[in-house]
Protein backbone atom coordinates (compact mmCIF):
# COMPACT_ATOMS: atom_id res chain seq x y z
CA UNK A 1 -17.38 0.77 12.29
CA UNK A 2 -20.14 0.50 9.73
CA UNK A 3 -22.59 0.07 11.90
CA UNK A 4 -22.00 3.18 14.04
CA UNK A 5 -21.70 5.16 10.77
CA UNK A 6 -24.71 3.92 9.74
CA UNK A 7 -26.47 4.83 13.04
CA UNK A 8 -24.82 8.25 12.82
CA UNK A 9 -26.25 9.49 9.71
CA UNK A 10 -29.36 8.11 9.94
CA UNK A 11 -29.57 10.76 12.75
CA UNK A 12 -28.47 13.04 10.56
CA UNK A 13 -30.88 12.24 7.57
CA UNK A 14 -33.91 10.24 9.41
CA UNK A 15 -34.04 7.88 7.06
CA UNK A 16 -32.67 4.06 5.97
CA UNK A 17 -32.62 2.64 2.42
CA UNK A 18 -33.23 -0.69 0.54
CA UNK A 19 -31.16 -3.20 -0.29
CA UNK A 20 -31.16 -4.01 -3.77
CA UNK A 21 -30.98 -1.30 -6.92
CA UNK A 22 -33.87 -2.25 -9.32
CA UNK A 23 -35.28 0.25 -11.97
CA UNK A 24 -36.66 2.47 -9.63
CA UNK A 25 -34.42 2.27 -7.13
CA UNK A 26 -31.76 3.18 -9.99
CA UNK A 27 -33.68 6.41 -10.85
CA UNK A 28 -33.66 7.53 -6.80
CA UNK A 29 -30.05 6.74 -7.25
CA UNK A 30 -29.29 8.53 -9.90
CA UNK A 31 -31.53 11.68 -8.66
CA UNK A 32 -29.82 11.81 -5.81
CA UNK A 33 -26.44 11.59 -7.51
CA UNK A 34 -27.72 14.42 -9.64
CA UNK A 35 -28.69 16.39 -6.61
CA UNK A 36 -25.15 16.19 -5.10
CA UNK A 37 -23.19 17.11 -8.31
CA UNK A 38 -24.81 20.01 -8.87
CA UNK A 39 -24.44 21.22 -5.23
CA UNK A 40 -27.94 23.35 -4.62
CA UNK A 41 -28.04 25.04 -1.47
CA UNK A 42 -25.58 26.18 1.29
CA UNK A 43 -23.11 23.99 3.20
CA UNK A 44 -26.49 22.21 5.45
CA UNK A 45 -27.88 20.91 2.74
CA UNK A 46 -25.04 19.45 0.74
CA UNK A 47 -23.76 18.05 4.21
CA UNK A 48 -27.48 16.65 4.62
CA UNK A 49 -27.36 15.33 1.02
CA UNK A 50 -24.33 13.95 0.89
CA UNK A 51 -24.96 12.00 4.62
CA UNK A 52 -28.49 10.84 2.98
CA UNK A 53 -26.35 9.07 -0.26
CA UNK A 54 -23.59 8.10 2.11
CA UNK A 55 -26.58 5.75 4.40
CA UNK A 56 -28.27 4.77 1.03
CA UNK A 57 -24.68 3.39 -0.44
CA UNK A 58 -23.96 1.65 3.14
CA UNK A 59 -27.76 0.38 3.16
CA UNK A 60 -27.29 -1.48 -0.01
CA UNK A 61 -26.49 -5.17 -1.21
CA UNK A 62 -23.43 -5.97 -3.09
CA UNK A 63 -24.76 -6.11 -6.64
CA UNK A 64 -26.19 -2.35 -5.94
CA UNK A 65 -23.31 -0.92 -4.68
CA UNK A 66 -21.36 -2.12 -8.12
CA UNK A 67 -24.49 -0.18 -10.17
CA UNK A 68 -24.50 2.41 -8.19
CA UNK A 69 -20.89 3.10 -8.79
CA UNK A 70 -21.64 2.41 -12.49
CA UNK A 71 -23.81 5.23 -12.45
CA UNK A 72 -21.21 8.11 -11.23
CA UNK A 73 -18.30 6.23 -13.17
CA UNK A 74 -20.46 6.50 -16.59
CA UNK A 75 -22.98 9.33 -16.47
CA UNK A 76 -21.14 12.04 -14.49
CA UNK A 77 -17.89 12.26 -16.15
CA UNK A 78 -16.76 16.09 -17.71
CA UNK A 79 -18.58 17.32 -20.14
CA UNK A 80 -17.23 16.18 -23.94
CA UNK A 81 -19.46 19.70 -25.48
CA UNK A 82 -18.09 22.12 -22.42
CA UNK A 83 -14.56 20.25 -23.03
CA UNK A 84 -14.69 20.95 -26.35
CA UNK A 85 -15.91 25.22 -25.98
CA UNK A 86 -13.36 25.63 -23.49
CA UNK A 87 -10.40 24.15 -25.49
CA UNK A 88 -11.59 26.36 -28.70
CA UNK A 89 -11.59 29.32 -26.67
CA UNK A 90 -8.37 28.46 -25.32
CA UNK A 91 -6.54 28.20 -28.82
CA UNK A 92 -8.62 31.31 -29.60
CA UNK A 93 -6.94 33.01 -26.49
CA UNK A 94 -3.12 32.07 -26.93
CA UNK A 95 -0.86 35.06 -27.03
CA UNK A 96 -3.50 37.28 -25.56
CA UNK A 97 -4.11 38.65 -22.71
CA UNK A 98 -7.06 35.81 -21.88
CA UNK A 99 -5.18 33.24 -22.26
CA UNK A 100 -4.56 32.92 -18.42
CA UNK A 101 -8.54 33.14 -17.93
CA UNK A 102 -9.01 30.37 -20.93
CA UNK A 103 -6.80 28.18 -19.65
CA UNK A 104 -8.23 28.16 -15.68
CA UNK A 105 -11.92 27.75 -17.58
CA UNK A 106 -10.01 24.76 -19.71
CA UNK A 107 -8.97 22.97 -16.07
CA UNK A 108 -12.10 23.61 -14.93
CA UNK A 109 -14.23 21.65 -17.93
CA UNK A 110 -11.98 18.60 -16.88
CA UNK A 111 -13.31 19.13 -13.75
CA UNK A 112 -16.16 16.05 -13.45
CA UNK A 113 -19.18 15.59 -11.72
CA UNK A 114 -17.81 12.61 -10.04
CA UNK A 115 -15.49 14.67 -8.43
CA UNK A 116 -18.21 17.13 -6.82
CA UNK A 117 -19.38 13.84 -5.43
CA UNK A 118 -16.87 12.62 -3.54
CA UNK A 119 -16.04 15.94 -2.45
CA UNK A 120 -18.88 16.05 -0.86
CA UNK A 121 -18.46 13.00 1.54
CA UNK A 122 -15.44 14.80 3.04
CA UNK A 123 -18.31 16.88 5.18
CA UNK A 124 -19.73 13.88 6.86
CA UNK A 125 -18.52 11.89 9.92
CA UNK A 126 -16.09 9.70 9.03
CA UNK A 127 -16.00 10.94 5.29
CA UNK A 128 -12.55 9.97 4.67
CA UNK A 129 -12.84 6.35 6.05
CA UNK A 130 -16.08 6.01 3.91
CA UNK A 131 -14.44 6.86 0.90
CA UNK A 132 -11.29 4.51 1.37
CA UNK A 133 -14.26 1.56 2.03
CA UNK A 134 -15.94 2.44 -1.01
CA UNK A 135 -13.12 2.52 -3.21
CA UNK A 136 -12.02 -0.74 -1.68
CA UNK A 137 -15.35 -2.05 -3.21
CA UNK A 138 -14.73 -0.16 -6.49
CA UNK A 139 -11.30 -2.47 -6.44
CA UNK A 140 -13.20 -5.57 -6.24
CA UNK A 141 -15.66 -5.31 -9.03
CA UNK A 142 -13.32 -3.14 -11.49
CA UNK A 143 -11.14 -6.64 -12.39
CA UNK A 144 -14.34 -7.64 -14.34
CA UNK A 145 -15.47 -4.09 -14.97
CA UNK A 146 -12.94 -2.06 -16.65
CA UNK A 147 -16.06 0.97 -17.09
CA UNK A 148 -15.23 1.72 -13.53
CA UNK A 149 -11.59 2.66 -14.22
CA UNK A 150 -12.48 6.57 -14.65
CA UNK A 151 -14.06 6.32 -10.95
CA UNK A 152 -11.16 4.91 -10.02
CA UNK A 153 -8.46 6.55 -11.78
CA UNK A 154 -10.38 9.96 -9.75
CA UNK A 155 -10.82 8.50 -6.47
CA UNK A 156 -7.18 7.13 -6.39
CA UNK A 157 -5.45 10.79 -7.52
CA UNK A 158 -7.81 12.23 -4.45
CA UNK A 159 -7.18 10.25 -1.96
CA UNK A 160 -2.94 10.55 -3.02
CA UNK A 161 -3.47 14.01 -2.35
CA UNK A 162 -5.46 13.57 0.77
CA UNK A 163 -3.04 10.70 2.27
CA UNK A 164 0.61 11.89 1.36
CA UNK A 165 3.29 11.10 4.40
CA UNK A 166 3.21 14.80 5.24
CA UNK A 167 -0.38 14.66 6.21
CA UNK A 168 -0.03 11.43 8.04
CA UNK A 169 1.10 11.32 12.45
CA UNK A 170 3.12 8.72 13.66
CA UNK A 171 2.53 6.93 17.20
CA UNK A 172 4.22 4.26 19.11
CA UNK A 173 2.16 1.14 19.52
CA UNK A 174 2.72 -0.04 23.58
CA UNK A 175 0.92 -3.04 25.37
CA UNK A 176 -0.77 -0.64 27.24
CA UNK A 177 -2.47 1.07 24.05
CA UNK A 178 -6.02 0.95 23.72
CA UNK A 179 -7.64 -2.62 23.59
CA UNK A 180 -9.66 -2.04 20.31
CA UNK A 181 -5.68 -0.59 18.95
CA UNK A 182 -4.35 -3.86 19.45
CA UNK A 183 -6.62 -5.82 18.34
CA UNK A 184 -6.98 -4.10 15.01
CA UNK A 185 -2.84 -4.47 14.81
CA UNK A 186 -3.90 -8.48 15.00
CA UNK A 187 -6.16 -8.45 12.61
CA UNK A 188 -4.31 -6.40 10.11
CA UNK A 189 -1.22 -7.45 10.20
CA UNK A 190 -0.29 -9.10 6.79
CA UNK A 191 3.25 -10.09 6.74
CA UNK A 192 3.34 -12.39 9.77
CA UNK A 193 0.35 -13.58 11.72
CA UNK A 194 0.27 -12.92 15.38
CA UNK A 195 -0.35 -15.97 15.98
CA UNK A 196 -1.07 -14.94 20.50
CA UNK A 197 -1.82 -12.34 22.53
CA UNK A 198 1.53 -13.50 23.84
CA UNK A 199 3.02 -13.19 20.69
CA UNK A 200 1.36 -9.33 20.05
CA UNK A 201 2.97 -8.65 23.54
CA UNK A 202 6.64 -10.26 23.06
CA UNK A 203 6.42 -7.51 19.56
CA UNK A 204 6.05 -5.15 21.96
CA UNK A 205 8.80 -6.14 24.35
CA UNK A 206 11.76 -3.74 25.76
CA UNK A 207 13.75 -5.02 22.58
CA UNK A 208 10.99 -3.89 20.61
CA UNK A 209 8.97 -0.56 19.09
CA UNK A 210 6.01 -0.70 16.76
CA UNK A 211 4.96 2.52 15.25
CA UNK A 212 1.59 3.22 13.71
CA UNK A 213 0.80 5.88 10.76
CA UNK A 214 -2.89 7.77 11.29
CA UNK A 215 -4.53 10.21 9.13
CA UNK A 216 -6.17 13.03 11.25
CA UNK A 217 -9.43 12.25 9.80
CA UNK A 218 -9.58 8.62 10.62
CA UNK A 219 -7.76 8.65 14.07
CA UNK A 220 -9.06 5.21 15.15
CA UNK A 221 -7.75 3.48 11.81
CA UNK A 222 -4.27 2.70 11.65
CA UNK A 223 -3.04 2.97 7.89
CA UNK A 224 0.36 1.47 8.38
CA UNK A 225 1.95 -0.31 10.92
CA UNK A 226 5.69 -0.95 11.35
CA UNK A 227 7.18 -3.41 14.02
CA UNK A 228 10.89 -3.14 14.64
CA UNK A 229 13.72 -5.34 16.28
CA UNK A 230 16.38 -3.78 18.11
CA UNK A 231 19.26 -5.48 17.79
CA UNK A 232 23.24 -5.92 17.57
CA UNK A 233 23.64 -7.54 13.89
CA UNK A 234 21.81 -7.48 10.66
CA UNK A 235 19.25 -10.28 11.22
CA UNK A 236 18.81 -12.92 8.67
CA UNK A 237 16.28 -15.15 10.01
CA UNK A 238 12.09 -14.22 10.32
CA UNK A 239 11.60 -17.46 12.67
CA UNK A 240 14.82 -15.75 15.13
CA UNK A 241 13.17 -12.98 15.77
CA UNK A 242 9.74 -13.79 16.45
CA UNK A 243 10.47 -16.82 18.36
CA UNK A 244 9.16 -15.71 21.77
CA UNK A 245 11.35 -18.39 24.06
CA UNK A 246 14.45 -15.89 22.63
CA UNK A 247 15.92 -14.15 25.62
CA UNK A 248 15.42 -10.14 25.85
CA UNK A 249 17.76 -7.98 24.10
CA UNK A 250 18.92 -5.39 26.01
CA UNK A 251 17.86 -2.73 23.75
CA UNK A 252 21.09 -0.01 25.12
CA UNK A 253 23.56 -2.58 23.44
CA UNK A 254 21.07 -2.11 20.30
CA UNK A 255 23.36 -0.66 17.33
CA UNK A 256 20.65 -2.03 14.70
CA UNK A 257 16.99 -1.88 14.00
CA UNK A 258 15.45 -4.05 11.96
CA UNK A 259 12.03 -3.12 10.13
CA UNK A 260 10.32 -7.04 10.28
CA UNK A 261 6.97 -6.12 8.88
CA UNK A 262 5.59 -3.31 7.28
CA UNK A 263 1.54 -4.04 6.87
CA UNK A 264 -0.88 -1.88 4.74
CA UNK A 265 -4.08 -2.26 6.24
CA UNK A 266 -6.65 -0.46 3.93
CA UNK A 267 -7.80 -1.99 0.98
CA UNK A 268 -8.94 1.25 -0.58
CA UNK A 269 -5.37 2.67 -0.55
CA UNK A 270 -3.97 -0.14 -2.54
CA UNK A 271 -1.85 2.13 -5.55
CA UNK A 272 -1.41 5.40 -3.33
CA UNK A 273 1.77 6.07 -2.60
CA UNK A 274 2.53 7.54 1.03
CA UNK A 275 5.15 9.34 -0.18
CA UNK A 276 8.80 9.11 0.11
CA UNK A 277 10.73 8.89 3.64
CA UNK A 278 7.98 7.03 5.20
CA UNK A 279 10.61 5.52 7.40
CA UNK A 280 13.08 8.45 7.55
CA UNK A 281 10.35 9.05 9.91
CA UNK A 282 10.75 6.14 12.07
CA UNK A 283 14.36 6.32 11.98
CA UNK A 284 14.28 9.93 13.22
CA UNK A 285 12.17 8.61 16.31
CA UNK A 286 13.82 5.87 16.76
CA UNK A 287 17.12 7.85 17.09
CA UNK A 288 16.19 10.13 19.94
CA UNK A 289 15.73 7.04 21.79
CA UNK A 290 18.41 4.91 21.09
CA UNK A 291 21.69 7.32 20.35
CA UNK A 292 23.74 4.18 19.48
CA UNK A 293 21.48 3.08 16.48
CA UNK A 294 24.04 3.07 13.21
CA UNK A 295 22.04 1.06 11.06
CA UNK A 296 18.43 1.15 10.13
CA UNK A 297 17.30 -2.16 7.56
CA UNK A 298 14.54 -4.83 6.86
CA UNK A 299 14.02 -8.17 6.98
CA UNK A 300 11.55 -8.34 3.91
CA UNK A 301 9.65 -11.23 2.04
CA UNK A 302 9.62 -11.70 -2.21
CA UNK A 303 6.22 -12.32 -2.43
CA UNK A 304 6.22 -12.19 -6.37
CA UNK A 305 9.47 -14.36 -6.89
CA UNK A 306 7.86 -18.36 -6.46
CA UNK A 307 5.03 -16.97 -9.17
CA UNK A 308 7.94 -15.29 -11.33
CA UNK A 309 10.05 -18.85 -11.68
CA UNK A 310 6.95 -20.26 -12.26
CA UNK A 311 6.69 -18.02 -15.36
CA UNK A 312 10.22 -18.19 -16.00
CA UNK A 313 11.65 -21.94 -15.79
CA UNK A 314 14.18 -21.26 -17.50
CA UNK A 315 15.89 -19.39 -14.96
CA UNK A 316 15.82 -22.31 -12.57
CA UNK A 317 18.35 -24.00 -15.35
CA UNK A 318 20.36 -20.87 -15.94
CA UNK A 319 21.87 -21.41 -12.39
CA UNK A 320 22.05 -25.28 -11.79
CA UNK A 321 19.05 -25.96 -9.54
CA UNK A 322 17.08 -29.12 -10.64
CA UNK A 323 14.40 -28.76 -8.60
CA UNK A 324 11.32 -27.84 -10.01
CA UNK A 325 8.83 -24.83 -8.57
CA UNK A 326 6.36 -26.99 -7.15
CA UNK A 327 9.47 -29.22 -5.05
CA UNK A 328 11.36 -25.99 -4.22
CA UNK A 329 7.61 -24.01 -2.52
CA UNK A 330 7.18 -27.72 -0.92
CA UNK A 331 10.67 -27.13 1.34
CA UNK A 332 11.63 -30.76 1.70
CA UNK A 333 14.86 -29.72 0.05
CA UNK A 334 15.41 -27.63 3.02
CA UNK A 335 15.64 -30.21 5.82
CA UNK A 336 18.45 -32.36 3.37
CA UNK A 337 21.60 -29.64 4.78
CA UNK A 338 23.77 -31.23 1.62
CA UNK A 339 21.14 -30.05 -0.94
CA UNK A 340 20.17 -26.89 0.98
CA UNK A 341 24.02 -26.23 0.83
CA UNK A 342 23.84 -26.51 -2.90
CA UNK A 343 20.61 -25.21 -3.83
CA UNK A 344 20.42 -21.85 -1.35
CA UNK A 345 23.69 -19.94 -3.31
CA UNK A 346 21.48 -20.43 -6.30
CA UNK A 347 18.47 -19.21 -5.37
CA UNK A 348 20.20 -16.44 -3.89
CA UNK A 349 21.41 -15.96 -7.18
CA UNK A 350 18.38 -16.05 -8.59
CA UNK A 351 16.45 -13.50 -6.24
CA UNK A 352 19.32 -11.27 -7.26
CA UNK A 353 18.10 -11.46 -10.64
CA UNK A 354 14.36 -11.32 -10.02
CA UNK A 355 15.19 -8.36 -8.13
CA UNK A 356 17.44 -6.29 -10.27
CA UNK A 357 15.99 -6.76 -13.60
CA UNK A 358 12.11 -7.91 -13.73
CA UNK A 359 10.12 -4.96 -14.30
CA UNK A 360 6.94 -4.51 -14.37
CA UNK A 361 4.59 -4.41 -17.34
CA UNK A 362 2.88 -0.50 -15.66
CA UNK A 363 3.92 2.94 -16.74
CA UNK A 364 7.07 3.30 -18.32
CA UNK A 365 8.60 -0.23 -17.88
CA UNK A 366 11.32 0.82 -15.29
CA UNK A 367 9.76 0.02 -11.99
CA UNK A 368 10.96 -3.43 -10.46
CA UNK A 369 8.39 -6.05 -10.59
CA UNK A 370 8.59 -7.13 -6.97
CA UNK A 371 6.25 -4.60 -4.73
CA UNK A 372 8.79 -4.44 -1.98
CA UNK A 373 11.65 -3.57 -3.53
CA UNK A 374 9.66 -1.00 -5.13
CA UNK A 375 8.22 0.14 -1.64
CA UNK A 376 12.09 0.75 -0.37
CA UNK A 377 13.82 1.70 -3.31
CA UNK A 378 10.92 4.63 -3.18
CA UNK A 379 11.66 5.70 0.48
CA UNK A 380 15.64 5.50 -0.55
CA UNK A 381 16.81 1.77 0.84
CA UNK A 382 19.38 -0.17 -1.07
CA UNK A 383 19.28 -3.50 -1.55
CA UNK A 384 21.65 -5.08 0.78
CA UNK A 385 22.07 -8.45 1.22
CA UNK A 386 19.70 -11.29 0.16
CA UNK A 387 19.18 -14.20 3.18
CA UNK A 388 18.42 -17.97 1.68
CA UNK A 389 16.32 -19.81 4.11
CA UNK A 390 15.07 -16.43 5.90
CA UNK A 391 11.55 -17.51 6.30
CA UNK A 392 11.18 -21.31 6.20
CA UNK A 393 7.68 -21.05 7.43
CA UNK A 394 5.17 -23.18 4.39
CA UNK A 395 4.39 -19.74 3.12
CA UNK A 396 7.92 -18.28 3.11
CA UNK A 397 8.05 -21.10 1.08
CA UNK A 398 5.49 -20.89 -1.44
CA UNK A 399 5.73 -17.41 -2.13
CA UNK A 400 9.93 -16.99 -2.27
CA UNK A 401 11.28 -20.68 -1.59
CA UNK A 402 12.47 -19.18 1.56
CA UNK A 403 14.35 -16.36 0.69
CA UNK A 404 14.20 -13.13 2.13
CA UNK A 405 15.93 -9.39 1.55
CA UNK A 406 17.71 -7.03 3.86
CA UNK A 407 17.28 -3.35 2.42
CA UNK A 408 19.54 -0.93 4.32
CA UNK A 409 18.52 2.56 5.04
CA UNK A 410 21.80 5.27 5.19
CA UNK A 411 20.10 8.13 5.98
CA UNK A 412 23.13 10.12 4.30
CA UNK A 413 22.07 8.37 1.34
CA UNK A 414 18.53 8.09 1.64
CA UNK A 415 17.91 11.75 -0.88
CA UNK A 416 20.19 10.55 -3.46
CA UNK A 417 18.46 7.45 -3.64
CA UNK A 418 15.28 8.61 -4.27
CA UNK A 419 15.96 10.90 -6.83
CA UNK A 420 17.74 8.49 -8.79
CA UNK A 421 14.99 5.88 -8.35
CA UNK A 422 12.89 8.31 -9.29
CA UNK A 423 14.77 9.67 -11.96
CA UNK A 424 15.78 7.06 -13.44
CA UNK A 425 14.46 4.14 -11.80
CA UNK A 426 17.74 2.89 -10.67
CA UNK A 427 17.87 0.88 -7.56
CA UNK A 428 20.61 1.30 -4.69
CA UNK A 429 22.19 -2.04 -4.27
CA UNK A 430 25.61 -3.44 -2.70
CA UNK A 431 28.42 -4.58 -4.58
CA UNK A 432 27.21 -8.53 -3.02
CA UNK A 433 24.09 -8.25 -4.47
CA UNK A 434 25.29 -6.44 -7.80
CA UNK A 435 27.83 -9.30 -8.63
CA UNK A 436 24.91 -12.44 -7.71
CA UNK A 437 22.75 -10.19 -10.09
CA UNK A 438 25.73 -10.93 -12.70
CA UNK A 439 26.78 -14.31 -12.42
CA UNK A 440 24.78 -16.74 -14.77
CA UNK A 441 22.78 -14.51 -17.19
CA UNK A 442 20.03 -16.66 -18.02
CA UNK A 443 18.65 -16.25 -21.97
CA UNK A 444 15.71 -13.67 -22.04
């Protein structure tokens, strides 16, 4: 994909660029920077601009790309004198009749360079796409260089706006989807590895449905994939349903479909929410097909739990298991059925826990800790029913000991849901779950 953007707008712009970013380089950089912010000419020549910094950025070694991003996160923020005229004139205005005009020419001072910028990549091919890959690079240098958090912070509210769910089209994934479709869903998914093409094509098997989320301006890059299981019962097991010897379902008996894996496959999107009802989406498709479907739920991993114990030993105690973090991730425990007897109630226990009341350390301290259940309480689920054992693959095991989470979607509840998660950041759960959460409150 590079490539042929690369090749594209050097047609546009007739010219390539060097690899590395050293004093002079830095002053072309930051002259052509300047050249885009301030937007001279008609809509040619900031197309023509913005394609010529677009090749330059691709055409440069990794070291460059973090100064060049230095340079628009540091010298083309708003500026603090214009801030400061607009906000006088604005206290000058209140209660007048400028005070409407003050306060649009107040928004507007806020209004950064940086912003012009990226704008302007929207009117090249594949503008969108290029922006996601550059702000996946922006990610990966901004953990040791918090002076690109105002890039980022900008970047991330744009592309929200540009990549909310009501933007986004849905599509069903078949075997018979193009090649270079499939072989992306391979190489993206991020749950569970496909291990076969045989495997890819028993996902997409009569029993089966796998739905992809594209925004109109990337339609060749799948954003989110979702593979579902019909089925009769509320699965408990990873290893059950992808085991391809299984017999067939017959999918018109189906009265339950199970969301398996749910992969994100940009890295630039990471923090941008899709928006709420993501799956009220799938449902709704999956529905017209399938009448009989009653009950729409996951079969999810706790990625964060194993590292949360870790942190917390404690816990471990608090509910009788004597097996340390680094025995329970190993699984040996698993194949003894008397200690798996003992030790999976706990850990159930436990998860309940983990899930209900860590929170994370962002924003206002009510948002759970674990990234899935935030994912699902967002889009409405509750949490349903929590599976020991559910993926005893070596990394089921080293990120959750094995356990895994069914969140239920009832679309009659989905709304409320939301709101309240939203509200209040309360999260739907069963009365099972809500009385493991209770049992054995470990000391904070």
């Amino acid at each position: 994909m590079v490539e042929g953007l690369v090749m594209r707008l050097r047609s546009m712009v007739g010219a390539g660029g060097a690899a590395g970013a050293g004093p002079k380089r830095l002053g072309d950089l930051r002259r052509q920077l300047t050249e885009c912010a301030e937007a001279r000419g008609g809509e040619v020549s900031a197309r023509t601009r913005a394609a010529a910094l677009a090749l330059t950025y691709l055409e440069l070694d990794d070291e460059a790309r973090h100064a060049f991003l230095r340079l628009i996160s540091l010298e083309f923020g708003p500026s603090p004198v214009r801030v400061a005229a607009a906000h006088e004139a604005y206290q000058q205005a209140v209660g007048t009749e400028r005070q409407w005009d003050a306060e649009a020419a107040l928004r507007d001072s806020f209004r950064s360079a940086r912003m012009r910028i990226l704008t302007q990549f929207n009117a090249i091919p594949q503008g969108v796409k290029f922006l996601v890959d550059l702000r996946a690079d922006l990610l990966r240098y901004l953990d040791e260089d918090p002076e690109l958090a105002p890039l980022d912070r900008e970047l991330e509210s744009r592309l929200a706006a540009w990549f909310d769910v009501g933007f986004l089209e849905l599509q069903r994934i078949t075997w018979n989807s193009p090649a270079m479709l499939l072989e992306k869903l391979i190489q993206y998914e991020a749950v569970h590895e496909i291990r076969s093409w045989s495997d890819l094509k028993d996902r997409l098997d009569s029993d089966r449905r796998l739905y992809a989320f594209f925004h109109p301006r990337m339609p060749m890059e799948p954003l989110i994939f979702v593979e579902v299981a019909l089925t009769d019962h509320l699965a408990d097991s990873i290893q059950a349903l992808l085991d391809e010897s299984a017999p067939v379902f017959d999918a018109r008996r189906a009265d339950t479909a199970i969301f398996y894996s749910i992969s994100n496959t940009q890295a630039g999107l990471r923090g941008v929410s899709f928006g709420n009802f993501l799956l009220k989406r799938v449902i709704d498709d999956l529905q017209r097909d399938f009448p009989k479907l009653r009950h729409f739920a996951t079969l999810s991993p706790l990625p964060g739990f194993a590292s949360w114990v870790a942190k917390n030993p404690r816990e471990l105690a608090a509910d009788g298991i004597e097996l340390d973090v680094a025995q329970l991730a190993a699984g040996d425990w698993a194949r003894d059925s008397a200690l798996a007897r003992k030790v999976n109630p706990a850990l159930a226990q436990l998860a309940a826990r983990y899930l209900t009341l860590a929170k994370s350390s962002r924003g206002d301290g009510r948002q759970p800790l674990d990234p899935v259940t935030r994912f699902h309480a967002g889009n409405g689920a509750r949490i349903e029913r929590i599976d020991p054992l559910g993926d005893a693959s070596p990394k089921g095991m080293k990120k959750s000991f094995g356990v895994m989470v069914n969140y239920l979607y009832d679309v009659d509840d989905l709304e409320h849901n939301v709101e309240t998660f939203a509200r209040e950041g309360t999260i739907a759960m069963s009365a099972a779950v809500r009385r493991l959460a209770r049992r054995n409150p470990a000391p904070s």
